[in-house]
Protein backbone atom coordinates (compact mmCIF):
# COMPACT_ATOMS: atom_id res chain seq x y z
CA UNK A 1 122.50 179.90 21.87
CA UNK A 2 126.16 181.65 20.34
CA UNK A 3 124.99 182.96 17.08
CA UNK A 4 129.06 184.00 16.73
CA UNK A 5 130.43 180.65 15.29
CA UNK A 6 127.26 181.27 12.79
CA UNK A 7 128.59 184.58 12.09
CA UNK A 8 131.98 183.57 11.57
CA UNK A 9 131.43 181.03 8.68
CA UNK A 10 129.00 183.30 6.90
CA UNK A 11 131.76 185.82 7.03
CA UNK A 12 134.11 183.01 5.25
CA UNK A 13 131.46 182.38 2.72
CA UNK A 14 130.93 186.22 2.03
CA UNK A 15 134.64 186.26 1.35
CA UNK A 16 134.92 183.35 -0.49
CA UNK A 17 132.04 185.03 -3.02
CA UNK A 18 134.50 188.24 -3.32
CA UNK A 19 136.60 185.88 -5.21
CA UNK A 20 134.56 185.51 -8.38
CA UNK A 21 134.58 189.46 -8.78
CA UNK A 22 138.10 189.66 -7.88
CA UNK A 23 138.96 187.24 -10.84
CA UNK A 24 136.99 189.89 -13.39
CA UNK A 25 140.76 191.86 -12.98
CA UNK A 26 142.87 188.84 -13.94
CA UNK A 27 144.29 189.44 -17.63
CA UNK A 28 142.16 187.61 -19.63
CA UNK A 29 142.33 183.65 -20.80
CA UNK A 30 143.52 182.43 -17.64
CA UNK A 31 142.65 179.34 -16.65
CA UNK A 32 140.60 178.67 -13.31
CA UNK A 33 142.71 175.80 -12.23
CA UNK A 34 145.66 177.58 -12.49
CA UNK A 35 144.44 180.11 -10.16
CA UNK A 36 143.10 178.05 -7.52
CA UNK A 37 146.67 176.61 -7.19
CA UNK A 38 148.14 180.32 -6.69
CA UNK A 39 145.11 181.11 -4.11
CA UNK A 40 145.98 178.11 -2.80
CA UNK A 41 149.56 178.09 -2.97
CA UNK A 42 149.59 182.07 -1.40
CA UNK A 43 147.00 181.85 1.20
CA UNK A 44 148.56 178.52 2.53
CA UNK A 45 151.80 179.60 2.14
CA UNK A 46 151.28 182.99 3.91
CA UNK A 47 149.55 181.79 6.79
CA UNK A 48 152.39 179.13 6.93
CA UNK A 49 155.55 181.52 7.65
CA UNK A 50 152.78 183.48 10.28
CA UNK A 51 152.94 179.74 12.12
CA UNK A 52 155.98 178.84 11.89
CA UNK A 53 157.54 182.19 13.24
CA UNK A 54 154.67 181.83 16.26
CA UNK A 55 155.74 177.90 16.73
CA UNK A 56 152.39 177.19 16.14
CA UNK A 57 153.50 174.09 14.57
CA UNK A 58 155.01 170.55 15.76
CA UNK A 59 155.87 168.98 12.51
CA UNK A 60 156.70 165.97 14.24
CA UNK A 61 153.34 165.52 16.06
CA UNK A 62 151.04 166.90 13.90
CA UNK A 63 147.87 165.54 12.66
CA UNK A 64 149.36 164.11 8.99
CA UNK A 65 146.74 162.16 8.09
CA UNK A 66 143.31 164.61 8.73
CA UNK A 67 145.49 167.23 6.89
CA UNK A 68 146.46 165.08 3.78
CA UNK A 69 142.29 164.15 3.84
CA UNK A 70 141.46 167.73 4.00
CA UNK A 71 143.97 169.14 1.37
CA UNK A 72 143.01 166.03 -1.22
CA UNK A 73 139.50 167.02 -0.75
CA UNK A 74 139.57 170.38 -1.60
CA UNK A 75 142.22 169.28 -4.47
CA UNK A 76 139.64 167.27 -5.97
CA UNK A 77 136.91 169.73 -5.73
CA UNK A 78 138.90 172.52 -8.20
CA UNK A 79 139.54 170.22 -10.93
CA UNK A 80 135.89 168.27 -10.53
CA UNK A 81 133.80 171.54 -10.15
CA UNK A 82 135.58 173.70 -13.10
CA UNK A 83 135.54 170.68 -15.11
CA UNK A 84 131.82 170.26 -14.37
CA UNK A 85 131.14 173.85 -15.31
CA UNK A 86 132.76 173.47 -18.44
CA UNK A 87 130.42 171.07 -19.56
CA UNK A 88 126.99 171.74 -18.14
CA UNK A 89 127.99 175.37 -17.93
CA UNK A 90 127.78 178.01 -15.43
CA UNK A 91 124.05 177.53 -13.82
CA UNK A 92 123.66 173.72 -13.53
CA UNK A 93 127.34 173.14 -13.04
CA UNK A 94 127.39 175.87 -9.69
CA UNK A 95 123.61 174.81 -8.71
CA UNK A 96 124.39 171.02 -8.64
CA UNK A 97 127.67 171.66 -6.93
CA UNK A 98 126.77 174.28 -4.70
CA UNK A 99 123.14 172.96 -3.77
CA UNK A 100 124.49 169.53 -3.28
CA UNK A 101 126.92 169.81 -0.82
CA UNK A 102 124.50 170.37 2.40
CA UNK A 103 122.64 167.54 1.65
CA UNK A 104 126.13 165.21 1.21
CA UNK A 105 127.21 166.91 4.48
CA UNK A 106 123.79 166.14 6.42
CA UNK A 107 123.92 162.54 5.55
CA UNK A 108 127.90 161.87 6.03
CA UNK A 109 127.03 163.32 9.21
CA UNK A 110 124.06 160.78 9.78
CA UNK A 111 125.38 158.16 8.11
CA UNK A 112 129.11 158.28 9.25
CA UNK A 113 128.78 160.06 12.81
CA UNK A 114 125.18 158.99 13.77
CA UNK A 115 124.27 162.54 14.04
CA UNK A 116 120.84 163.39 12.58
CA UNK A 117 119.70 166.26 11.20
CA UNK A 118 117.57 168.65 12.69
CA UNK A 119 114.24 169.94 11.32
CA UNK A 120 115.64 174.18 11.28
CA UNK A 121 118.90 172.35 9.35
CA UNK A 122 116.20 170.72 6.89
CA UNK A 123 114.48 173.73 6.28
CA UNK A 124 117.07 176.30 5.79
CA UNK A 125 118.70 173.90 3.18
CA UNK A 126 115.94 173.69 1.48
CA UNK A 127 115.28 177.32 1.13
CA UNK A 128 118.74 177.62 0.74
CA UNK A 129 118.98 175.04 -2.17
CA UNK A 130 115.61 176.31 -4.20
CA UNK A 131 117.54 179.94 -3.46
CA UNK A 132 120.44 178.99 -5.50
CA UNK A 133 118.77 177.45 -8.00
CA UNK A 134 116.74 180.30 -8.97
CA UNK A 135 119.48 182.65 -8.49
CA UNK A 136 121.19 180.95 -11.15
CA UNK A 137 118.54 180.87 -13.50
CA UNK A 138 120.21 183.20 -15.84
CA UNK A 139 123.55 182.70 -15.54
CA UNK A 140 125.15 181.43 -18.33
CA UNK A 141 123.91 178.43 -21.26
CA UNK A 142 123.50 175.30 -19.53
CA UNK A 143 123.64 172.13 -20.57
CA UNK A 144 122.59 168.57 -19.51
CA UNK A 145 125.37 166.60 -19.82
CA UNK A 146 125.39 163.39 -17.42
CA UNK A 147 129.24 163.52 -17.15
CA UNK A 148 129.17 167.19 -16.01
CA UNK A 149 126.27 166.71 -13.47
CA UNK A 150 128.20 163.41 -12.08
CA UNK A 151 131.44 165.28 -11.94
CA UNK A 152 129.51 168.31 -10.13
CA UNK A 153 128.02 165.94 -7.41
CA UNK A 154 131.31 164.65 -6.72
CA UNK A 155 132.40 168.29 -6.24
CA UNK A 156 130.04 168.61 -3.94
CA UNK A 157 130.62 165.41 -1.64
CA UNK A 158 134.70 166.60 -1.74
CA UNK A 159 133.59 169.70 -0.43
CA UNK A 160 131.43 168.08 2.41
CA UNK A 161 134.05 165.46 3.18
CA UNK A 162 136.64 168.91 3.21
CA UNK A 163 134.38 170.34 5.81
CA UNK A 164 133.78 166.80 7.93
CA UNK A 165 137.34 166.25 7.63
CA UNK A 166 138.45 169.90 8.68
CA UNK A 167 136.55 169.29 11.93
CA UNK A 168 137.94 166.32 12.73
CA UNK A 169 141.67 167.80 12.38
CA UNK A 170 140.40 171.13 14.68
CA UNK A 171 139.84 168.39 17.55
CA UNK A 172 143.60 167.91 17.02
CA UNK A 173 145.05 171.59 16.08
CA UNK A 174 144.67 175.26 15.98
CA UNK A 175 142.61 176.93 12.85
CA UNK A 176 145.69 179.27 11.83
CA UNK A 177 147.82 176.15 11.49
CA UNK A 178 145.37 174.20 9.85
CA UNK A 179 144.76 175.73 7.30
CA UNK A 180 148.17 176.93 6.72
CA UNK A 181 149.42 173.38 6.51
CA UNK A 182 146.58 171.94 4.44
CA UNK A 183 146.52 174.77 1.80
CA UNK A 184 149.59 174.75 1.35
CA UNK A 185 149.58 170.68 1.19
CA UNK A 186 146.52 171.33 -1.53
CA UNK A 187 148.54 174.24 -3.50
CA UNK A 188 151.41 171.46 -3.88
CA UNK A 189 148.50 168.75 -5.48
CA UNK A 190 147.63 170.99 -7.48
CA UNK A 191 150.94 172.70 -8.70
CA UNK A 192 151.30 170.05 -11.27
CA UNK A 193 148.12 170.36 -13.02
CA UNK A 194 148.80 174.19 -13.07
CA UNK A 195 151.95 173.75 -14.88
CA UNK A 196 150.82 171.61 -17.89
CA UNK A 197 148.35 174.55 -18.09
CA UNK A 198 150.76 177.14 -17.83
CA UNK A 199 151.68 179.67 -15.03
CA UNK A 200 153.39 182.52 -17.61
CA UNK A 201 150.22 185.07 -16.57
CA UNK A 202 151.63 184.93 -12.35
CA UNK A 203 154.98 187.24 -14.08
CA UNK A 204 152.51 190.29 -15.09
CA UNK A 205 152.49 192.95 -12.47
CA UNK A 206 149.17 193.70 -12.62
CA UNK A 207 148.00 190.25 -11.66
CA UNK A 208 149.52 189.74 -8.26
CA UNK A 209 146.29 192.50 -6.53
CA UNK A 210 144.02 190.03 -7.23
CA UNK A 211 146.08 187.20 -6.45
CA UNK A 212 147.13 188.58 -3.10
CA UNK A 213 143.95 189.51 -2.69
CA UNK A 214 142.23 186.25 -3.32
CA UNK A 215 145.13 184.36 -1.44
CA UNK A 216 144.75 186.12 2.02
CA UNK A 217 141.42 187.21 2.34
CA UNK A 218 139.76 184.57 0.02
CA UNK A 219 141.40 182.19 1.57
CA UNK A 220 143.68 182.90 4.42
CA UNK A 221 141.33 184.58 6.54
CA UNK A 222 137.86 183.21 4.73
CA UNK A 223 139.36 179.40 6.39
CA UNK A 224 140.68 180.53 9.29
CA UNK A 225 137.20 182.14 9.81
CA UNK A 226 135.18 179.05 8.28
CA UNK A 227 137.48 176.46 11.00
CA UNK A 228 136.74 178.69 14.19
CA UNK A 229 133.26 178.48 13.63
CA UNK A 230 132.67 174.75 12.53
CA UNK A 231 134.68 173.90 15.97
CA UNK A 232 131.10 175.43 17.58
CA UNK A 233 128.23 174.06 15.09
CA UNK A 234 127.98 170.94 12.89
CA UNK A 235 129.25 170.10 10.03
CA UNK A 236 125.94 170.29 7.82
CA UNK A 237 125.09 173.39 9.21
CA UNK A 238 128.23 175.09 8.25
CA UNK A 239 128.04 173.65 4.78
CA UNK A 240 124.35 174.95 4.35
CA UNK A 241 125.84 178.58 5.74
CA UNK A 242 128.38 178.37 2.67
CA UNK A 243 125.99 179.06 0.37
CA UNK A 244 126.44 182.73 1.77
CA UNK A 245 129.15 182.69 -1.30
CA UNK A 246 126.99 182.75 -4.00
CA UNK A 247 124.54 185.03 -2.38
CA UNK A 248 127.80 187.45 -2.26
CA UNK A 249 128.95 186.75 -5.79
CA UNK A 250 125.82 187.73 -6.86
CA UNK A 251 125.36 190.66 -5.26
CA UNK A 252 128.74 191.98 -6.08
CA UNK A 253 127.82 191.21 -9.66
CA UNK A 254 125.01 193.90 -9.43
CA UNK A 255 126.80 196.66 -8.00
CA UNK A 256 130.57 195.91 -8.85
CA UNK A 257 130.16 194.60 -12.36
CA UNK A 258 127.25 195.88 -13.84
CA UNK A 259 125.44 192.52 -14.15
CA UNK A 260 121.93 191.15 -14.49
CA UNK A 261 119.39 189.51 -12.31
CA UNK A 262 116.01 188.80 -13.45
CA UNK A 263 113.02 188.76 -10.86
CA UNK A 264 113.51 184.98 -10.46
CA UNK A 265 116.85 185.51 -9.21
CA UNK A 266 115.91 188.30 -6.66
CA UNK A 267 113.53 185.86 -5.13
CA UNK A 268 116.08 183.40 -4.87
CA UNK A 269 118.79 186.24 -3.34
CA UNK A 270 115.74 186.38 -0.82
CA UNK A 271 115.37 182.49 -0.18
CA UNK A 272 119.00 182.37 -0.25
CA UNK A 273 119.07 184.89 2.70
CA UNK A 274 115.87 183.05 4.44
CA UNK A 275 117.62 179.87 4.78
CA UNK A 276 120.80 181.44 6.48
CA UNK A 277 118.60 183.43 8.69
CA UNK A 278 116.47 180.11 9.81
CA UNK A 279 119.91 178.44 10.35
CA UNK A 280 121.48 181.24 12.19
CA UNK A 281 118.88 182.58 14.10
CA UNK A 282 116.15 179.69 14.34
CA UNK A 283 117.54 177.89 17.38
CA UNK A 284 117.88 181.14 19.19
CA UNK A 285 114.53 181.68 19.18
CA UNK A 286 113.41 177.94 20.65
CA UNK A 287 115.65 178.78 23.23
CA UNK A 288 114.80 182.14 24.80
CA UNK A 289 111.39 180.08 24.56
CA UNK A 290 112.64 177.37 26.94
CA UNK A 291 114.14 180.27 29.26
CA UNK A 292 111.31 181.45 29.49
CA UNK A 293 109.31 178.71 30.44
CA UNK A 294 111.56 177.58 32.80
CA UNK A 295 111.09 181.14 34.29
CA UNK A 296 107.98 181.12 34.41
């Protein structure tokens, strides 16, 4: 079994949980939607002029309609996960989201491609899952608000869909182009939202670190990573491996910003990390197994 395509979208998900630390040196007030579009915008746009100059792109044969799916999904998640948060709050808003998302990718992938899920997928979600939610179990007042928990499980099937879509279009193209083409298609959704809310913050200097940071490596590379990998594993399991994110954004918390996690939350850092090893490693085991009962 190739652990690497494993490796390669846990490495996406650890950068994509630099990004919540990252924000922490954004002036203050800004709002999150506005600064998706910009990590959008930059690490589409950026990876864009890279494919371009290399002619990695045939504008007039390329996959239009897997790339328009992928960028409206992950258009739809900003607005419907922030929005979610806002009303539930941090914990229930990110658990809900977050912990939902595997199981929406599992069954799209049963459902939709007749592919069923395996038992080691089943029970590193799980651990994953119960991981998350006790990690969260201090973060932030939460609230039950219907709306909010709705709008968070839609979050989560957008980001499933993004996934199931994205591996459908790497059938088709490269993963630099890709993602080049739909962030930058999803930066350009967005754009209008972000200008109702106001984009005067992007002119301050000492904004555009994090920015650039957030649009290359949060985003740029984080994608390009994520896409190489899911060509090699399924969908579900790559969506179960992206809970690596919050695993990173809390740890960073810790030791970068000083924060807080009670005992609960260590135990679900631990789960957290159980569930990625099962999925990452658990397969490798049954077959050096097999190798060596065919050996034998």
């Amino acid at each position: 079994m190739n652990i690497l395509p494993y490796v390669l979208v846990l490495l996406a998900a650890i950068l994509w949980g630099t990004v919540g630390t990252t924000q922490t040196f954004l002036t203050d007030g800004i709002q999150p939607l506005t600064i998706a579009t910009m990590r959008s915008g930059i690490g589409g746009g950026v990876l864009l002029i890279f494919a371009i100059a290399l002619k990695k792109i045939q504008f007039r044969h390329w996959s239009w309609k897997f790339t328009f799916y992928a960028a409206l999904s992950m258009a739809l998640f900003q607005p419907l996960f922030f929005t979610s948060v806002r009303l539930t709050g941090v914990a229930i808003g990110t658990v809900v989201t977050i912990g939902s998302s595997p199981i929406f990718a599992g069954l799209i992938e049963w459902l939709y491609f007749k592919k069923r899920p395996t038992r080691k997928w089943g029970m590193a979600t799980v651990l994953a899952i119960v991981g998350c939610v006790l990690l969260f179990v201090n973060k932030g007042e939460a609230t039950v608000n219907p709306l909010g928990i709705g709008l968070a499980l839609c979050a989560g099937i957008a980001f499933a869909t993004y996934t199931h879509v994205s591996k459908s279009l790497m059938d088709k193209e490269e993963a630099l182009p890709a993602v080049a083409m739909t962030f930058s298609m999803c930066g350009l959704l967005l754009l209008p939202i972000a200008l109702i809310l106001g984009l005067d913050w992007v002119t301050q200097s000492a904004n555009w670190p994090p920015l650039l940071f957030m649009g290359v490596f949060g985003t740029s590379i984080a994608y390009v990573l994520f896409l190489t990998g899911l060509q090699k594993i399924p969908s579900s399991s790559a969506v179960t491996l992206s809970l690596g994110e919050p695993l990173t954004a809390a740890l960073l918390g810790v030791f970068l910003v000083g924060e807080y996690l009670s005992v609960a939350s260590w135990i679900g850092v631990a789960m957290l990390l159980g569930g990625i090893i099962v999925i990452t490693f658990g397969g490798r085991t049954k077959s050096i197994s097999q190798m060596e009962a065919s050996i034998e």
